[in-house]
Every structure is written in structure tokens, then in C-alpha cells.
N, C-alpha and C. Protein backbone atom coordinates (compact mmCIF):
# COMPACT_ATOMS: atom_id res chain seq x y z
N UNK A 1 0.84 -1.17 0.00
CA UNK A 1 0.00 0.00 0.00
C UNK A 1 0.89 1.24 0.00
N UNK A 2 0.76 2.50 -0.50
CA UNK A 2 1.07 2.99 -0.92
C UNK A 2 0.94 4.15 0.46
N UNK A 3 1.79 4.75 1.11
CA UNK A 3 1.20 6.00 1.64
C UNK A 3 1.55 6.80 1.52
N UNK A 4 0.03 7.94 1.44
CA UNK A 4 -0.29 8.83 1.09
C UNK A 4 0.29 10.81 1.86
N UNK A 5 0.58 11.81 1.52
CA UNK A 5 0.92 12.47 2.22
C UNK A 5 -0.76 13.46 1.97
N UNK A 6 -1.25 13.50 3.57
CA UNK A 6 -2.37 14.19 3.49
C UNK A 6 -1.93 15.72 4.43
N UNK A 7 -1.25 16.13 4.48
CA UNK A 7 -0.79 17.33 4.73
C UNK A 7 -1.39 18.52 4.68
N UNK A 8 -1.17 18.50 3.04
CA UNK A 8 -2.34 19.55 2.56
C UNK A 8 -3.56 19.67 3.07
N UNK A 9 -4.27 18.85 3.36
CA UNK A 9 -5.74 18.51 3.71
C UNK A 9 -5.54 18.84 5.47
N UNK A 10 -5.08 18.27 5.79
CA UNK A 10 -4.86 18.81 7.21
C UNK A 10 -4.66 20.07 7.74
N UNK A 11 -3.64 20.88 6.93
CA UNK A 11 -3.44 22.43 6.96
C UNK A 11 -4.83 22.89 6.77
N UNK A 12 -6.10 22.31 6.19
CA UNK A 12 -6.60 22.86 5.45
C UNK A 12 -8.06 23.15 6.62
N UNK A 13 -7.83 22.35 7.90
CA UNK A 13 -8.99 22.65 8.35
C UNK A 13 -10.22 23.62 9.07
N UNK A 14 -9.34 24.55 8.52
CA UNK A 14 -10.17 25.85 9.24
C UNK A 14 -11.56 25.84 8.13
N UNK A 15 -11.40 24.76 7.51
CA UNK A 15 -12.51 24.83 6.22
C UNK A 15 -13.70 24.49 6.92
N UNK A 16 -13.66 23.33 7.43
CA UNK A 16 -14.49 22.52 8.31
C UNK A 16 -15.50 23.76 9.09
N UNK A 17 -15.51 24.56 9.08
CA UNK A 17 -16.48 25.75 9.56
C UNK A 17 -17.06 26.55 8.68
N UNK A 18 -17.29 25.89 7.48
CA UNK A 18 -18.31 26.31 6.51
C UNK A 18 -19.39 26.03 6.94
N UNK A 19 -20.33 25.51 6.74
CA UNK A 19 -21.31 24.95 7.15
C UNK A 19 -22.30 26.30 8.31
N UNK A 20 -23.51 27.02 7.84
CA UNK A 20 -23.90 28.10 8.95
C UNK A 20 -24.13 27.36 9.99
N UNK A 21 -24.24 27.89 11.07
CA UNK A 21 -24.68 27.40 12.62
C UNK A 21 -26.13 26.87 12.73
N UNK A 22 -26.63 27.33 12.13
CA UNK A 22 -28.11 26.05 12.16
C UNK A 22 -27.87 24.88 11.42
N UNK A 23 -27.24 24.85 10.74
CA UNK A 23 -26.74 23.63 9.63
C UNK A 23 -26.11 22.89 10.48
N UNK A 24 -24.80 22.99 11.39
CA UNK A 24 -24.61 22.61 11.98
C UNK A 24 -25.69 22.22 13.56
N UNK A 25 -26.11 22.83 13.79
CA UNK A 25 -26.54 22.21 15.07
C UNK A 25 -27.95 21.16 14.60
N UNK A 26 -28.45 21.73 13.49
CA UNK A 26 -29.03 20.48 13.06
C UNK A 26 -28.78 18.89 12.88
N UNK A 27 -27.69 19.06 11.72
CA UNK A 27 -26.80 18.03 11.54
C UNK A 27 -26.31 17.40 12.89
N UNK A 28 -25.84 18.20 14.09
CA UNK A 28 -25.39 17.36 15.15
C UNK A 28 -26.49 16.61 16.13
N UNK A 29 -27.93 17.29 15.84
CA UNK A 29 -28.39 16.56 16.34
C UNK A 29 -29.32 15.12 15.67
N UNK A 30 -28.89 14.94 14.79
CA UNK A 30 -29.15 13.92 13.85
C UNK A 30 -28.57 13.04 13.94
N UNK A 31 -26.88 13.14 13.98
CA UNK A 31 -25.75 12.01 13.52
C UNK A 31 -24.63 11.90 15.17
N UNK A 32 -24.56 11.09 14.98
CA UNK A 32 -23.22 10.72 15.96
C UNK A 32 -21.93 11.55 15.66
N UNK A 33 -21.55 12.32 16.84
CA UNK A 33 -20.02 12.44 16.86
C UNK A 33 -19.51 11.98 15.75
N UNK A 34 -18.95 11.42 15.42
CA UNK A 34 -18.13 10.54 14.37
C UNK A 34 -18.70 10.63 13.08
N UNK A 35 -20.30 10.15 12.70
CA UNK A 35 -20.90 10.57 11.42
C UNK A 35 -20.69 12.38 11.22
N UNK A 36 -21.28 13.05 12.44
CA UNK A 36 -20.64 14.21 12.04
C UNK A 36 -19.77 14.75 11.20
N UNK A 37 -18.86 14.30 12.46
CA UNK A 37 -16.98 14.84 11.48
C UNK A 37 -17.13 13.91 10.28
N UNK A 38 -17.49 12.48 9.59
CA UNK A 38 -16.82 12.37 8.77
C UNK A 38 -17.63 13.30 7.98
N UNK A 39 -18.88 13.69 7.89
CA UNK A 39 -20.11 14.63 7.00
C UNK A 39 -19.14 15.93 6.73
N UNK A 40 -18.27 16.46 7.25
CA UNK A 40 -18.13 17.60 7.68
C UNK A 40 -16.83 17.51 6.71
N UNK A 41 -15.40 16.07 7.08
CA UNK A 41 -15.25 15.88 6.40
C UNK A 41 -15.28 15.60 5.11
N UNK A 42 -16.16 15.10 4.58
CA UNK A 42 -16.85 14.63 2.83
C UNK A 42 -16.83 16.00 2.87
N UNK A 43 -17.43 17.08 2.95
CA UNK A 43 -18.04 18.03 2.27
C UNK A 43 -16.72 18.86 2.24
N UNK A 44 -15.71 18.86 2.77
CA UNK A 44 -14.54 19.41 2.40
C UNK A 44 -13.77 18.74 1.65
N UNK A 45 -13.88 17.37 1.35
CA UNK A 45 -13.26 17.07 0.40
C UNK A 45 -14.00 17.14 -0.69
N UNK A 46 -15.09 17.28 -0.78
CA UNK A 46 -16.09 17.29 -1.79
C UNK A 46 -15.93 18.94 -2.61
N UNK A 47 -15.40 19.65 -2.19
CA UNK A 47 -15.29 20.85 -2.11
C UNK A 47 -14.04 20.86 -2.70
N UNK A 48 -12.69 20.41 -2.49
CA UNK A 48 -11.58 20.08 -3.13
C UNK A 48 -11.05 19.56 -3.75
N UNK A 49 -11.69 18.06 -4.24
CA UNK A 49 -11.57 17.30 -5.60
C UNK A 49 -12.18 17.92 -6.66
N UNK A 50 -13.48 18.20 -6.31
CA UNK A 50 -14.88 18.88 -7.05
C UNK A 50 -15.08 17.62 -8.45
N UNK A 51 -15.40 16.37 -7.49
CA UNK A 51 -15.70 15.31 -8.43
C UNK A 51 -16.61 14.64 -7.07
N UNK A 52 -17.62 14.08 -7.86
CA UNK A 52 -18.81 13.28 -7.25
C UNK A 52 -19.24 11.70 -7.37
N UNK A 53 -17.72 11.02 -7.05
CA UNK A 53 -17.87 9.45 -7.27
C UNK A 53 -17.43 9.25 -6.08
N UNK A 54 -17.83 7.53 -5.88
CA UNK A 54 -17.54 7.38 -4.61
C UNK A 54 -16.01 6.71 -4.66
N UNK A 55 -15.31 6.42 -6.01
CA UNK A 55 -14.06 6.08 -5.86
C UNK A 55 -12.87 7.14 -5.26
N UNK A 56 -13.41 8.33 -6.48
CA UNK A 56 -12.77 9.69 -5.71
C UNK A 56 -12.95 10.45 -4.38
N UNK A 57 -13.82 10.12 -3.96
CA UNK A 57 -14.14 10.64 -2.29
C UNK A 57 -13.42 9.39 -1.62
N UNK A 58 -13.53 8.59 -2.09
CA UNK A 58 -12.66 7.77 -1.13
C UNK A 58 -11.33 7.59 -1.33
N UNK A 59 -10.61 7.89 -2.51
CA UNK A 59 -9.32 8.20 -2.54
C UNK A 59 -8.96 9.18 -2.14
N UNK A 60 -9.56 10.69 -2.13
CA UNK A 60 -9.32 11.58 -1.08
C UNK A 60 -9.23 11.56 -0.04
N UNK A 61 -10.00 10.80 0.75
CA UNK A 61 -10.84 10.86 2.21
C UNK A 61 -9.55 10.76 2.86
N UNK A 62 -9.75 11.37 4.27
CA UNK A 62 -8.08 11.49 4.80
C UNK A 62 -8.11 10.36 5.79
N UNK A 63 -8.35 9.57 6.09
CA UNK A 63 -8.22 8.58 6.91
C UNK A 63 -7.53 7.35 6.43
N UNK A 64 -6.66 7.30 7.43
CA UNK A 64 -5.35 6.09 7.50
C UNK A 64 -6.01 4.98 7.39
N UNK A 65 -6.78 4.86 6.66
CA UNK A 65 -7.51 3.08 6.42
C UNK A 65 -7.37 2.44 4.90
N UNK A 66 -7.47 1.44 4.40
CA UNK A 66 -7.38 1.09 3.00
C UNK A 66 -8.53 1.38 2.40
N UNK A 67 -8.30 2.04 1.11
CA UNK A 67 -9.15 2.53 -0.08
C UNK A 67 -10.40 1.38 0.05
N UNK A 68 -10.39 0.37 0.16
CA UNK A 68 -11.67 -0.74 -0.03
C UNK A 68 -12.38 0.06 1.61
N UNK A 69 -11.60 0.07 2.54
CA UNK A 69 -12.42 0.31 3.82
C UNK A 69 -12.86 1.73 3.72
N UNK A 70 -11.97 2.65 3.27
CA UNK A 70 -12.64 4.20 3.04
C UNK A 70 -13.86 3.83 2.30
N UNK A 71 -14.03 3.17 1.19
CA UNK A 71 -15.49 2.94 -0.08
C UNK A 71 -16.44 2.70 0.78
N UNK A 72 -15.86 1.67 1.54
CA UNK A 72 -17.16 0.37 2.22
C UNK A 72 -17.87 1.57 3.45
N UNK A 73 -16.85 2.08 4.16
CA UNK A 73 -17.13 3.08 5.06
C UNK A 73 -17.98 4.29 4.77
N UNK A 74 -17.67 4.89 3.57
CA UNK A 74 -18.55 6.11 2.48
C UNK A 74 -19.88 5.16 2.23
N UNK A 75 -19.54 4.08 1.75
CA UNK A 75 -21.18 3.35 1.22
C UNK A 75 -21.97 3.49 2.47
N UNK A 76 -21.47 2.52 3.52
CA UNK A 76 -22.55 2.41 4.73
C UNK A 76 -22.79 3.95 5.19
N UNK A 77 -22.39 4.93 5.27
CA UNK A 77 -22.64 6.44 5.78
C UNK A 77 -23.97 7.05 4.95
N UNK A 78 -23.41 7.10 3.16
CA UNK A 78 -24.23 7.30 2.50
C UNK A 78 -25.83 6.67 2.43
N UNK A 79 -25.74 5.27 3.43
CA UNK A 79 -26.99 4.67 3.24
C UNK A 79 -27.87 4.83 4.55
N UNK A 80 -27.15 5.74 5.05
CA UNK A 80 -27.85 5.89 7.01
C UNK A 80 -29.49 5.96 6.19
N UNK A 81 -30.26 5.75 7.20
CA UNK A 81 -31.49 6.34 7.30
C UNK A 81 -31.60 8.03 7.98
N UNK A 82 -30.92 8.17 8.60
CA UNK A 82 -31.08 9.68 9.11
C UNK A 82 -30.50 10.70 7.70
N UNK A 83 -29.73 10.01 6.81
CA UNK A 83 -29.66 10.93 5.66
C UNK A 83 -30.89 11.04 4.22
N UNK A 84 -31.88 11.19 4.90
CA UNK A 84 -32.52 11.76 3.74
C UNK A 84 -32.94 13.60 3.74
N UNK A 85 -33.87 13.61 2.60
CA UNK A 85 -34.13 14.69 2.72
C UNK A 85 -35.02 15.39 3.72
N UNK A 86 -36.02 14.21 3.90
CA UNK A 86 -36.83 15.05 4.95
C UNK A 86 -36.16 15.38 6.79
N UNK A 87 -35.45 14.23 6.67
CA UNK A 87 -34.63 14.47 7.83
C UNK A 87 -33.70 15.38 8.11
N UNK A 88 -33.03 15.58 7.52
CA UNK A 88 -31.86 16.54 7.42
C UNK A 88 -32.17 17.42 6.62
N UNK A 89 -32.63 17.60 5.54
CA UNK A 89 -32.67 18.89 4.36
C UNK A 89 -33.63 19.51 4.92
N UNK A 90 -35.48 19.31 5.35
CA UNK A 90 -36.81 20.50 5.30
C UNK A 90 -36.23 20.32 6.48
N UNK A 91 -36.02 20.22 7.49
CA UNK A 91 -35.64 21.15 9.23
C UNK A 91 -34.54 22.26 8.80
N UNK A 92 -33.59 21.94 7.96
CA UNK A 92 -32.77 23.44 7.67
C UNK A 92 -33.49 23.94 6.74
N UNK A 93 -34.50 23.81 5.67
CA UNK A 93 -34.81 24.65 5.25
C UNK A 93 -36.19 25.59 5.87
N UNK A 94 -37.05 24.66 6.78
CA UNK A 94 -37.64 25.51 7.25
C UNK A 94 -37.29 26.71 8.78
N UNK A 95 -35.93 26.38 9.19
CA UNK A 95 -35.03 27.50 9.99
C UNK A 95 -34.78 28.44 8.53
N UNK A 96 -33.64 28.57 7.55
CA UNK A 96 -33.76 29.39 6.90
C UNK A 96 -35.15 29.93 6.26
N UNK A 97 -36.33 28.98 6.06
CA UNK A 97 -37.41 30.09 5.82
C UNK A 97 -37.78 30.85 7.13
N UNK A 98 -37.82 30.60 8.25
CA UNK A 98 -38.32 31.34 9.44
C UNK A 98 -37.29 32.39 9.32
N UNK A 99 -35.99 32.52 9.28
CA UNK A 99 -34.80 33.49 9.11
C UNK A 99 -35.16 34.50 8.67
N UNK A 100 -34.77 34.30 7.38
CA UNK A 100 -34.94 34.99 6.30
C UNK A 100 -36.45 35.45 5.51
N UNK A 101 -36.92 34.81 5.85
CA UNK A 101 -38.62 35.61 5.27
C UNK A 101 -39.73 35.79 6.11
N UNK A 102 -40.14 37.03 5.96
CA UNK A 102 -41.12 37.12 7.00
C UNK A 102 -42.81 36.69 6.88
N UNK A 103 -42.97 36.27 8.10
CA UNK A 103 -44.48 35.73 8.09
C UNK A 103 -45.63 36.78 6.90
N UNK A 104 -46.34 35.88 6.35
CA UNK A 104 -47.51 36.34 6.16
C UNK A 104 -47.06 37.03 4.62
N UNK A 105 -45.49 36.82 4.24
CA UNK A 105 -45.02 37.14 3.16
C UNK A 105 -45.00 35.83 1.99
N UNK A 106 -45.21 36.66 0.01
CA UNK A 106 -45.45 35.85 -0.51
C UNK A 106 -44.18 35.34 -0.72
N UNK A 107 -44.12 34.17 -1.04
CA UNK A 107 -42.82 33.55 -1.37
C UNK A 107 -43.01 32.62 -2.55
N UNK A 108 -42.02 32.78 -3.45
CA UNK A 108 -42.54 32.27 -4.61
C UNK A 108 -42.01 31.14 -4.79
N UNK A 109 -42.15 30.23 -5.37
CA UNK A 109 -41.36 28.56 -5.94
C UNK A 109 -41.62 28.20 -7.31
N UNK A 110 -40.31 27.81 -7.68
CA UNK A 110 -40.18 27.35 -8.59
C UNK A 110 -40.32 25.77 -9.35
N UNK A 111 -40.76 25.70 -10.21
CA UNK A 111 -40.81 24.05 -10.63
C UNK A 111 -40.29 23.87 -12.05
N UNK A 112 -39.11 22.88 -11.94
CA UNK A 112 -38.57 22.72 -13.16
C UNK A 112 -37.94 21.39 -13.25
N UNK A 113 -37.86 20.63 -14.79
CA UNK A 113 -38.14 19.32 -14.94
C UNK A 113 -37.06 19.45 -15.98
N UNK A 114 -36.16 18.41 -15.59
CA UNK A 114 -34.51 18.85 -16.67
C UNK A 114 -34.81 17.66 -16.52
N UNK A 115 -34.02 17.16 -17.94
CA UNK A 115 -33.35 15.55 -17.80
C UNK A 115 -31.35 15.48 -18.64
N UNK A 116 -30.87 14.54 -17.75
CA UNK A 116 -29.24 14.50 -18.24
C UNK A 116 -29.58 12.98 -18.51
N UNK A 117 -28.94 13.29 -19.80
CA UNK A 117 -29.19 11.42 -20.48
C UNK A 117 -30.37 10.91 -19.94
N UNK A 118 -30.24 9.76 -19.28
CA UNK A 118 -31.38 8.97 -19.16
C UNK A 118 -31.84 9.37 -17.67
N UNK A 119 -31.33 10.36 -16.84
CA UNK A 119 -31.59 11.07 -15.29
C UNK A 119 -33.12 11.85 -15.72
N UNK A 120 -34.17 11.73 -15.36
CA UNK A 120 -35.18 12.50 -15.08
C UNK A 120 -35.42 13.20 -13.91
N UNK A 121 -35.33 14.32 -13.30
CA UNK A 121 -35.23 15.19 -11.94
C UNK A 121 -36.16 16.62 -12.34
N UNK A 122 -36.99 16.61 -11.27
CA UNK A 122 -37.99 17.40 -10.99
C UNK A 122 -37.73 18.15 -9.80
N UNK A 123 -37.61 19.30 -9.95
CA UNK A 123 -36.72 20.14 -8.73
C UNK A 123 -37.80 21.84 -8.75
N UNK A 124 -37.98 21.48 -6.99
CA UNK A 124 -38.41 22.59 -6.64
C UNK A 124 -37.50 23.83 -6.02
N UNK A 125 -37.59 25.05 -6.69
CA UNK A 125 -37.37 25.96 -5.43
C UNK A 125 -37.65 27.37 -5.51
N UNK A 126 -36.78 27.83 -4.06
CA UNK A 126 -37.17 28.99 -3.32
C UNK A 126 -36.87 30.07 -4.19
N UNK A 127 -37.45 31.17 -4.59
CA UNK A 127 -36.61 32.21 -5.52
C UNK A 127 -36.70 33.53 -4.43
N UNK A 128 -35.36 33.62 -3.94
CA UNK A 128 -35.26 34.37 -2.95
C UNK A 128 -33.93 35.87 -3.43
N UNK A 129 -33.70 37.27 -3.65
CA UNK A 129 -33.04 37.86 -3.99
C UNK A 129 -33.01 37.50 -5.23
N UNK A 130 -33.41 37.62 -6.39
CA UNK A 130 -33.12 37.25 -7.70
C UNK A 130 -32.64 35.75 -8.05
N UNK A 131 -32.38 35.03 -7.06
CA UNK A 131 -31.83 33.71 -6.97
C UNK A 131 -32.76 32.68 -6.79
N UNK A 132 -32.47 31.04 -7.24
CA UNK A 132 -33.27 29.75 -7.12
C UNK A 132 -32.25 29.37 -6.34
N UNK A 133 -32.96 28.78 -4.93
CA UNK A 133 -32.28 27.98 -4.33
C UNK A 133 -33.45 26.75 -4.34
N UNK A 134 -32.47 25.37 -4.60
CA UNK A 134 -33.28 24.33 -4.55
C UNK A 134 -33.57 23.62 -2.90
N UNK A 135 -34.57 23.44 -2.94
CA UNK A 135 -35.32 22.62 -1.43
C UNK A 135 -35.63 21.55 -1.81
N UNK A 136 -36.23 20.70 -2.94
CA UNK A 136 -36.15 19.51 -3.37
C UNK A 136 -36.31 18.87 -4.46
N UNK A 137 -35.86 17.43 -4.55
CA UNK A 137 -35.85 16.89 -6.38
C UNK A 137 -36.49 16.00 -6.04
N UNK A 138 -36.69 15.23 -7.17
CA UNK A 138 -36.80 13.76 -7.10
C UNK A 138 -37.00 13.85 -8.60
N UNK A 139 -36.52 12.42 -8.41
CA UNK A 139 -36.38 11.65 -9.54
C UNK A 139 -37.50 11.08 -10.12
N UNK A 140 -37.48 11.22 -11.37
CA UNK A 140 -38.85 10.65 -12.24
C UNK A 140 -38.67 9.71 -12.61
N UNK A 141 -39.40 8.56 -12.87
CA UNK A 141 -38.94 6.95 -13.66
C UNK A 141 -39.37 6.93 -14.73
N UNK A 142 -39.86 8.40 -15.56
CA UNK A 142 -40.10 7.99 -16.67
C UNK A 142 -39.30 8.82 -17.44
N UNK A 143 -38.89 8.96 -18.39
CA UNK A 143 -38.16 9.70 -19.57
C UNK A 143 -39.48 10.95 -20.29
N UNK A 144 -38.98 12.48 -20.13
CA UNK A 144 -40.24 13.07 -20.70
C UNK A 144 -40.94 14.14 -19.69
N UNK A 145 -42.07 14.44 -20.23
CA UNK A 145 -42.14 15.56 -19.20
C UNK A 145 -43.20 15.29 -18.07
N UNK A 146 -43.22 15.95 -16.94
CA UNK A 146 -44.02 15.64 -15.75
C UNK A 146 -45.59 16.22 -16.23
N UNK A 147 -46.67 15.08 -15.36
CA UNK A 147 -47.88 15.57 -15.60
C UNK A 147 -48.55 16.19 -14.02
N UNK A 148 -49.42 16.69 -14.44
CA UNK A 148 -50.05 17.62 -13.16
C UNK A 148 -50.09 17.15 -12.34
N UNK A 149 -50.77 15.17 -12.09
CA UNK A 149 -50.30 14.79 -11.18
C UNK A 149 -49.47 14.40 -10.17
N UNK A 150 -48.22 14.33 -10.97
CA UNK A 150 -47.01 14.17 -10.78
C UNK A 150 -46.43 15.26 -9.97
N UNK A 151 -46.76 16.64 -10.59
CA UNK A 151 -46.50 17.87 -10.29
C UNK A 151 -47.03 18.36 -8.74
N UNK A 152 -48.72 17.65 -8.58
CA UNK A 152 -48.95 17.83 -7.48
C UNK A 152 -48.50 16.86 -6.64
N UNK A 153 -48.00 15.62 -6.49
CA UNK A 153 -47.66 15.06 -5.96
C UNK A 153 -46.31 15.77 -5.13
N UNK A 154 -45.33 16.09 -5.81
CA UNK A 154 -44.37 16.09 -4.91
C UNK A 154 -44.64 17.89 -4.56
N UNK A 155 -45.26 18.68 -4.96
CA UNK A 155 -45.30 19.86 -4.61
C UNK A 155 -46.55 19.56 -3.22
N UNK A 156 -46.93 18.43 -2.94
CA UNK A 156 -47.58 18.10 -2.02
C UNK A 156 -46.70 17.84 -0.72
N UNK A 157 -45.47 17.20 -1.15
CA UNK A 157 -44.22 17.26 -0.21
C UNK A 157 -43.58 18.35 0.60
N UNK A 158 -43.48 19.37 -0.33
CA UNK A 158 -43.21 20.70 -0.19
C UNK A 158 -43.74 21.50 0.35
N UNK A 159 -45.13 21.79 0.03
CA UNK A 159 -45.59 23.11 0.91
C UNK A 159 -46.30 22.90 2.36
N UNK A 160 -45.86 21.71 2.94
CA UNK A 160 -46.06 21.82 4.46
C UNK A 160 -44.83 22.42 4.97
N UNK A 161 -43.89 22.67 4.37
CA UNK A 161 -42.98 23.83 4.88
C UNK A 161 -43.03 25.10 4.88
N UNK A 162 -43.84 25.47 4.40
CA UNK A 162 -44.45 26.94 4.68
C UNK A 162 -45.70 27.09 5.04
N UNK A 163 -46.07 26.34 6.01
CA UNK A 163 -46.96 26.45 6.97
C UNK A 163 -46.66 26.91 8.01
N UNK A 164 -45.25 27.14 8.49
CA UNK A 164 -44.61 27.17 9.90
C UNK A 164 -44.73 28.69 10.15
């Protein structure tokens, strides 16, 4: 085995405090110590390769373990149950809607239906300052464009977050 000099990456951790303070205290109360940091980790290396496979996050990943155990370790993390969207993603997004927009104000959303090759994704979001920030996707199983039902379906997902 080959070792690696992770140096760079180490100098590098004042990065690790990206993440705003509700993001964080969310996230910590979701995941274990340890899932934490490695979350915290990924997203700084995720941030520094700026590639989205799990071979390359795990050849980055800074931990003194073998490349098969970094993968196997990234797989089982990636498959928690506490990482979905409703768990972790609408609790930070409905703190940033309480934040940032005020009650009883209109707020507008967006709906838009892209496909990459054979990927179908239906993505809602917030249009806040001239900007789309996305709050959620999902994936379509069919190739083509979404129908109303479809449309209400997952926008049925969505707007119990601005009820709060």
C-alpha cells in the first residue's frame, strides 16, 4: 500500500467551519459524533476534488484506512437512514425560511423538470433575492415531461414547509 501524504488537507482545516450554525446544530443533532466529522469531512473534500464518485471521495478521504475500507465506510454512511431529505434537508430549510422571510409574506417557488441522459429530476425551489435555491428533487422513472399529477404530488411534499 502505498502512503499517502495528506498534509495539505490537514493544513486545510479551518474549512471545516463552513457549514452556517443552524446547519450545523441540526446536523449534530441527527448524527453521531463521528458521522458528524466524517459529513463535515466529505463536504470538504467534496469541495476540493470537485468530483462526485464514490471512488474519488474515497481516494481523497483522509483517513489512514485502505481505499476498499474508506469505499465500504462512504457506502454504509451514504446509506444511514437519518440521511434523507426530509430528515436533514426540510428542518434546515424551514429554519432558513423562518430566518430569512417574513411571516404572512409571498414567497414564490419554482418548478422545473430537466433531464441528463437517461436522469429525469424534478426540482423545486425557493426564488429568494433574484436567486433559485433548490429545497427539493426527485427523480422521475419515466423519460419526458411531468404531468399535473405528478407535479402535485411532490409539490404536495413541499408546501407543508411553509406552513410554519
Amino acid at each position: 500500500m502505498v502512503e499517502k501524504d495528506r498534509s495539505s488537507f490537514v493544513k486545510k482545516t479551518y474549512l471545516l467551519i463552513m457549514l452556517p450554525k443552524f446547519y450545523q446544530t441540526h446536523l449534530r443533532s441527527q448524527l453521531s459524533t463521528a458521522k458528524y466529522l466524517l459529513l463535515q469531512i466529505l463536504i470538504t473534500v467534496l469541495q476540493s476534488i470537485k468530483k462526485v464518485s464514490l471512488e474519488a471521495l474515497s481516494n481523497a478521504l483522509p483517513i489512514p484506512i485502505t481505499f476498499e475500507s474508506r469505499r465500504k465506510r462512504l457506502q454504509r454512511f451514504l446509506s444511514l437512514p437519518n440521511l434523507s431529505i426530509k430528515k436533514i434537508w426540510f428542518p434546515i430549510v424551514t429554519a432558513w425560511l423562518s430566518t430569512y422571510f417574513e411571516p404572512q409574506k409571498i414567497i414564490y417557488l419554482a418548478i422545473d423538470r430537466t433531464n441528463w441522459g437517461c436522469i429525469n429530476l424534478f426540482m423545486v425551489s425557493v426564488i429568494w433575492d433574484k436567486r433559485s435555491f433548490p429545497i427539493y428533487f426527485e427523480l422521475l422513472s419515466k423519460m419526458g415531461s411531468s404531468n399535473l399529477d405528478e407535479q402535485k404530488t411532490i409539490l404536495s411534499e413541499v408546501l407543508p414547509l411553509f406552513n410554519t
